[in-house]
N, C-alpha and C. Protein backbone atom coordinates (compact mmCIF):
# COMPACT_ATOMS: atom_id res chain seq x y z
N UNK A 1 -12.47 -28.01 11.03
CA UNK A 1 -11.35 -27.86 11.95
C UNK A 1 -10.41 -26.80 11.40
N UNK A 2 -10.07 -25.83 12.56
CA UNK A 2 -9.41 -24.68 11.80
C UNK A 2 -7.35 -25.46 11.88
N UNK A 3 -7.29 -25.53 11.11
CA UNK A 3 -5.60 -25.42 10.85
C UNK A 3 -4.65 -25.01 9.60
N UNK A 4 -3.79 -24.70 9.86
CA UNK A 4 -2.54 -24.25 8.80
C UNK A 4 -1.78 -25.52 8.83
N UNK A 5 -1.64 -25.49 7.61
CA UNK A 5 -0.36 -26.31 7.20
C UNK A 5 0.75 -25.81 7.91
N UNK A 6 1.71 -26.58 8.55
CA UNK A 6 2.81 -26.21 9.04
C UNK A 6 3.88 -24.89 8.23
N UNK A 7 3.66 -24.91 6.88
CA UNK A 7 4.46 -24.18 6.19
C UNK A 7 4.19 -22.92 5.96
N UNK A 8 2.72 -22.87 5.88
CA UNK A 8 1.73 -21.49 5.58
C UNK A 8 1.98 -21.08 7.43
N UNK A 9 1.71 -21.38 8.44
CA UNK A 9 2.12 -20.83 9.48
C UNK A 9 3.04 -20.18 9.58
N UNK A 10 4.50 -20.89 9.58
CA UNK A 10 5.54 -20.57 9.70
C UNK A 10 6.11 -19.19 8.95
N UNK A 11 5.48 -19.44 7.63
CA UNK A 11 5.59 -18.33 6.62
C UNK A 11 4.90 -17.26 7.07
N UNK A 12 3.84 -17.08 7.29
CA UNK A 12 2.85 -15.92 8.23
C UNK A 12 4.04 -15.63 9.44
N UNK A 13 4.45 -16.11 10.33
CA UNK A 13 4.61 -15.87 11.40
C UNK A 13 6.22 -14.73 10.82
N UNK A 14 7.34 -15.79 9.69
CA UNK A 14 8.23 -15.54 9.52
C UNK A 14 7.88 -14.17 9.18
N UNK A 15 7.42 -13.49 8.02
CA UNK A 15 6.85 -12.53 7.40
C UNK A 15 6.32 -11.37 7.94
N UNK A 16 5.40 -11.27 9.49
CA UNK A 16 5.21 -10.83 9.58
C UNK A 16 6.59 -10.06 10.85
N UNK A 17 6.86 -11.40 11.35
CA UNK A 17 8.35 -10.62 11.76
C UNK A 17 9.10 -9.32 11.35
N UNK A 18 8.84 -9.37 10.07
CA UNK A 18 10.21 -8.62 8.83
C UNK A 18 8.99 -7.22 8.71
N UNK A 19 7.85 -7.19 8.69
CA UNK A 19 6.89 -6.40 8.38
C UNK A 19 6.53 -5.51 9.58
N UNK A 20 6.35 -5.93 10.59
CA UNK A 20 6.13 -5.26 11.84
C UNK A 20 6.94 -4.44 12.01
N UNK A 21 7.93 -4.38 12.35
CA UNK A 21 9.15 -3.66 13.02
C UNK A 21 9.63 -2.66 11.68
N UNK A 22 9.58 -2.90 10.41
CA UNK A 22 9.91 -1.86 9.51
C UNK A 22 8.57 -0.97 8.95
N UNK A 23 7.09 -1.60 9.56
CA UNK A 23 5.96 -0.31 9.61
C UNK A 23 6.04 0.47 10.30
N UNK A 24 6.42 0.05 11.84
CA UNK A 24 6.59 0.83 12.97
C UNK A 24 7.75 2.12 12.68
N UNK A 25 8.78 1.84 11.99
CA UNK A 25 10.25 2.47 12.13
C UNK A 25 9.82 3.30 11.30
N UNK A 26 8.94 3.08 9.91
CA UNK A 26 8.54 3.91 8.67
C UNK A 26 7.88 4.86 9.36
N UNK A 27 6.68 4.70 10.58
CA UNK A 27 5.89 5.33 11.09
C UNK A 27 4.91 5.31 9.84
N UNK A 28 4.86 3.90 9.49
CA UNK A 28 3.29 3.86 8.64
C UNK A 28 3.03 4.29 6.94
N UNK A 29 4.49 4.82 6.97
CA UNK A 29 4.75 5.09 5.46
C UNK A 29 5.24 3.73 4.63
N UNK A 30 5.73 2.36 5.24
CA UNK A 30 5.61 1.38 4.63
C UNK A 30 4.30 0.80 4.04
N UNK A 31 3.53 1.00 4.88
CA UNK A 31 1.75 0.00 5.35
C UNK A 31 1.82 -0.29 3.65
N UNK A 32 1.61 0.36 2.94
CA UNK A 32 1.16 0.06 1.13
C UNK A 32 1.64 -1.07 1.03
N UNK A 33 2.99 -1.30 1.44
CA UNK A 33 3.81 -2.51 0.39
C UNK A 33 3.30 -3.50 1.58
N UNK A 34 3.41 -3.48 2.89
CA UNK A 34 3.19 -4.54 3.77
C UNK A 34 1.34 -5.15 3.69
N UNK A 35 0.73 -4.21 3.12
CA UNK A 35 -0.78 -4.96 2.59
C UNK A 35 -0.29 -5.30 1.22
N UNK A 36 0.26 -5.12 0.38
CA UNK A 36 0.88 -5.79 -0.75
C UNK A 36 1.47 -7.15 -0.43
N UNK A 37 2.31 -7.11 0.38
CA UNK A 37 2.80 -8.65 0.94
C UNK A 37 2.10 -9.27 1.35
N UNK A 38 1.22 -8.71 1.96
CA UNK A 38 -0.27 -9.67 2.59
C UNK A 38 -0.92 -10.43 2.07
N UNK A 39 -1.40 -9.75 0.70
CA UNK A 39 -1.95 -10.37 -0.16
C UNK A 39 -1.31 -11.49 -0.89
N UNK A 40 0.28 -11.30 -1.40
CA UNK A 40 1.11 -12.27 -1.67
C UNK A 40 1.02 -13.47 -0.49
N UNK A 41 0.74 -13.50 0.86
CA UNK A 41 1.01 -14.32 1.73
C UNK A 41 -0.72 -14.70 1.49
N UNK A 42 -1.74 -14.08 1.67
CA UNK A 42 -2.89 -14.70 1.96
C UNK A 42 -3.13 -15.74 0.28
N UNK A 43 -2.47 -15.75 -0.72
CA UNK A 43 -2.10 -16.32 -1.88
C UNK A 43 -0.95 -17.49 -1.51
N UNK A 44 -0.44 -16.93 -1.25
CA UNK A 44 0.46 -18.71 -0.82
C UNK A 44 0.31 -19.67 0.09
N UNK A 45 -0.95 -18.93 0.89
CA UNK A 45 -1.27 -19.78 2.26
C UNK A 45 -2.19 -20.11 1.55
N UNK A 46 -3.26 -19.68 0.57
CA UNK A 46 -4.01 -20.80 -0.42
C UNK A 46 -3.74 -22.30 -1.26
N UNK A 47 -2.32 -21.45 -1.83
CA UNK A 47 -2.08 -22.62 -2.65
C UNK A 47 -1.49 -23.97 -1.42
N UNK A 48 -1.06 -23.21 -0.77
CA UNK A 48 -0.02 -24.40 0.34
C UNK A 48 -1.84 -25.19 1.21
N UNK A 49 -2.58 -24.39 1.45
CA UNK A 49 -3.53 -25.10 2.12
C UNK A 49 -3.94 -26.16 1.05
N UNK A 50 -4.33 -25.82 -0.33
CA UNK A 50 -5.33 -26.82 -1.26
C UNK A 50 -4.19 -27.79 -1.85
N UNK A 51 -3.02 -27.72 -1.73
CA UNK A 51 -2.12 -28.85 -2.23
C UNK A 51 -1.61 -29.63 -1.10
N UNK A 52 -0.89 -28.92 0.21
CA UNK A 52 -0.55 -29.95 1.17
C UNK A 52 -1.40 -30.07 2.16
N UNK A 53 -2.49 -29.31 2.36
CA UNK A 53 -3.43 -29.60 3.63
C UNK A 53 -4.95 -30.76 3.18
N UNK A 54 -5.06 -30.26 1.66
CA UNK A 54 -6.13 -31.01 1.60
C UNK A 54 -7.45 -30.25 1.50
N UNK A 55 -7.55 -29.11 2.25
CA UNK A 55 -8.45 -28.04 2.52
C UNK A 55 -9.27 -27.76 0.86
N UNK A 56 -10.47 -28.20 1.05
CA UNK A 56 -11.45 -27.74 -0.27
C UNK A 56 -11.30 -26.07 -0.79
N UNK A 57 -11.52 -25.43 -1.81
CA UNK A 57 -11.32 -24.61 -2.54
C UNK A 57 -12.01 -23.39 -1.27
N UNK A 58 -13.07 -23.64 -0.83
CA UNK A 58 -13.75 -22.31 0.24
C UNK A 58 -13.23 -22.33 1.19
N UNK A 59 -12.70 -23.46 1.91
CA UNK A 59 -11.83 -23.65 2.98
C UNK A 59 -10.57 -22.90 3.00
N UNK A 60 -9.91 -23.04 1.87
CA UNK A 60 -8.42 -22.78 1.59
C UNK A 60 -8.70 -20.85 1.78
N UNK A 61 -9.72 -20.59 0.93
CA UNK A 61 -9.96 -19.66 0.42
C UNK A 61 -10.38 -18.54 2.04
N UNK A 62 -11.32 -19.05 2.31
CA UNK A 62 -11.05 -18.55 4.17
C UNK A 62 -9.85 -18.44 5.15
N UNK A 63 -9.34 -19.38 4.47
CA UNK A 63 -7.87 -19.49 5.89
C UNK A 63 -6.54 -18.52 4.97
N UNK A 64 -6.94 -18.33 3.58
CA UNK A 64 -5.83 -17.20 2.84
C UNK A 64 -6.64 -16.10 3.70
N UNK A 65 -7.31 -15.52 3.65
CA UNK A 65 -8.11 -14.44 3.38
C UNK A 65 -7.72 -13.83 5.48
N UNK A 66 -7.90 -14.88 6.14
CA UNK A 66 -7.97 -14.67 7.54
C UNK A 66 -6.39 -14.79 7.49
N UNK A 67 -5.30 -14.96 6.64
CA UNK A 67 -3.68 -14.71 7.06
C UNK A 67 -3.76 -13.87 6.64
N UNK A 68 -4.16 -13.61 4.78
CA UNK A 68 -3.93 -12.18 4.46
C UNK A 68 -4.23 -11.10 5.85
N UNK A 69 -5.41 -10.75 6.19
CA UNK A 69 -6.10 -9.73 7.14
C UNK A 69 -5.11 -9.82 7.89
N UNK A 70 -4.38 -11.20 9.27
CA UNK A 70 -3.66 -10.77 10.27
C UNK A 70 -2.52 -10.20 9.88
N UNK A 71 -1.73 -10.34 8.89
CA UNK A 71 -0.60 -10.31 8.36
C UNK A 71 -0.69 -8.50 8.04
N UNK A 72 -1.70 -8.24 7.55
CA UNK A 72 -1.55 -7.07 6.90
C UNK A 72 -1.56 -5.66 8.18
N UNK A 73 -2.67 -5.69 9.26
CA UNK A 73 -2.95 -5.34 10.74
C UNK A 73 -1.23 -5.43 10.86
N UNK A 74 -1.04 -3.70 10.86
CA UNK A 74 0.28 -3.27 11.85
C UNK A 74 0.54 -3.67 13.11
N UNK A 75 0.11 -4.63 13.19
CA UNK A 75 0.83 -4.93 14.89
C UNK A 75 0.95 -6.64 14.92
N UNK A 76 1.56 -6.86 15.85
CA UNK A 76 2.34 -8.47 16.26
C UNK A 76 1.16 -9.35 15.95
N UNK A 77 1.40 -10.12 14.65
CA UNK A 77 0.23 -11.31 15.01
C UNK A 77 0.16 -12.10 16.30
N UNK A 78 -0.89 -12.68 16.51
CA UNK A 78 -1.29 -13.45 18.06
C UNK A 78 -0.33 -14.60 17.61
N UNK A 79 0.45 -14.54 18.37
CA UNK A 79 1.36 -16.37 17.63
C UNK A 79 0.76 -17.67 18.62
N UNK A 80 0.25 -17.32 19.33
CA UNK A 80 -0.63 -18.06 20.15
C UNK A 80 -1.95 -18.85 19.16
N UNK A 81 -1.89 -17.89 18.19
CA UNK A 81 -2.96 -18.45 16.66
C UNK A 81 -2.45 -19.61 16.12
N UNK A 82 -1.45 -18.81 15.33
CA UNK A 82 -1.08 -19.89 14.61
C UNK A 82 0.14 -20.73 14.74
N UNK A 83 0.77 -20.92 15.96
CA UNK A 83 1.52 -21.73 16.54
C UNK A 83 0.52 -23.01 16.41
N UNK A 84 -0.64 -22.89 17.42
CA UNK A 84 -1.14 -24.10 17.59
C UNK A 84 -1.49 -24.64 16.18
N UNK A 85 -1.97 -23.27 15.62
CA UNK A 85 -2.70 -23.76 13.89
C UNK A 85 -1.72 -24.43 13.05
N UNK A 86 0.12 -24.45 13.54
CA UNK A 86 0.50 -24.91 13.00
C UNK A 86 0.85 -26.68 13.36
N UNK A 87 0.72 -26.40 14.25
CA UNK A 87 0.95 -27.83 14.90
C UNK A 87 -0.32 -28.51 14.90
N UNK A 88 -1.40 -28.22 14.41
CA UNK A 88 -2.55 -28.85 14.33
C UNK A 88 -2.37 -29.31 13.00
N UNK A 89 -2.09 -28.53 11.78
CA UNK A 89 -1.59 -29.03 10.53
C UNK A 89 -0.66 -29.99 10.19
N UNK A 90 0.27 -29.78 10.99
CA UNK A 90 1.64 -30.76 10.83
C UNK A 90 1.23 -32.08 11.32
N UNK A 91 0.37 -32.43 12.50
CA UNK A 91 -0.46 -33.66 13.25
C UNK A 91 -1.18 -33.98 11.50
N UNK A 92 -2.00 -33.37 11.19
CA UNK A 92 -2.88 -33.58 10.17
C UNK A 92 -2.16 -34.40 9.23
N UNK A 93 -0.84 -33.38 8.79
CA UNK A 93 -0.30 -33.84 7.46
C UNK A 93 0.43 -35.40 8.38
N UNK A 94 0.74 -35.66 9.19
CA UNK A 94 1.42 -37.18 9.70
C UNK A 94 0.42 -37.94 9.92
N UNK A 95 -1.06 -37.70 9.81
CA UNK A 95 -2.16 -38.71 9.38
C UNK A 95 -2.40 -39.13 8.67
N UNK A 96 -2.71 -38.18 7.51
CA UNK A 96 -2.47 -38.19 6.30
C UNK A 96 -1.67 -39.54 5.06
N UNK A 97 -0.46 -39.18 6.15
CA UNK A 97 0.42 -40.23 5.55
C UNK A 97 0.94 -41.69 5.77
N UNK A 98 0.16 -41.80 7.26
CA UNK A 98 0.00 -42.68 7.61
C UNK A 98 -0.96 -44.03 7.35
């Protein structure tokens, strides 16, 4: 089942906010540092998947790797993605604890 932890979403979504609009304005002379951040994000959406989602080590390791990639892609992530991906996580984590 594909989902994000509510936090790794939010963080993708927040992030790429701040990244979009200052590649565009650079006209592409940012891109270096914003695939630099990517990688920082496809790294924290690891650790946040294998500690609060539960997600096994290849699992985690797929769903960094597929934020890193959208995150890094100069243009508007699909929030239509990971909106739901986040609310599929957040359901998860209130099972979880139940």
């Amino acid at each position: 089942m594909f989902g994000l932890d509510f936090r790794a979403a939010g963080l993708t979504i927040v992030v790429d906010m701040m990244l979009f609009p200052a590649v565009g304005v650079s006209l592409g002379a940012l891109l270096p540092i914003a695939v630099a951040v990517s990688v920082g994000v496809g790294y924290v959406t690891y650790k946040i998947q294998r500690k609060y989602y539960g997600d096994d080590d290849e699992a985690a390791k797929i769903k960094a790797c597929i934020v890193g990639l959208l995150t890094a892609i100069p243009t508007p992530l699909p929030y239509g993605l990971f909106i739901p991906a986040g609310i599929v996580g957040f359901i998860h984590g209130l099972r979880r604890k139940s």
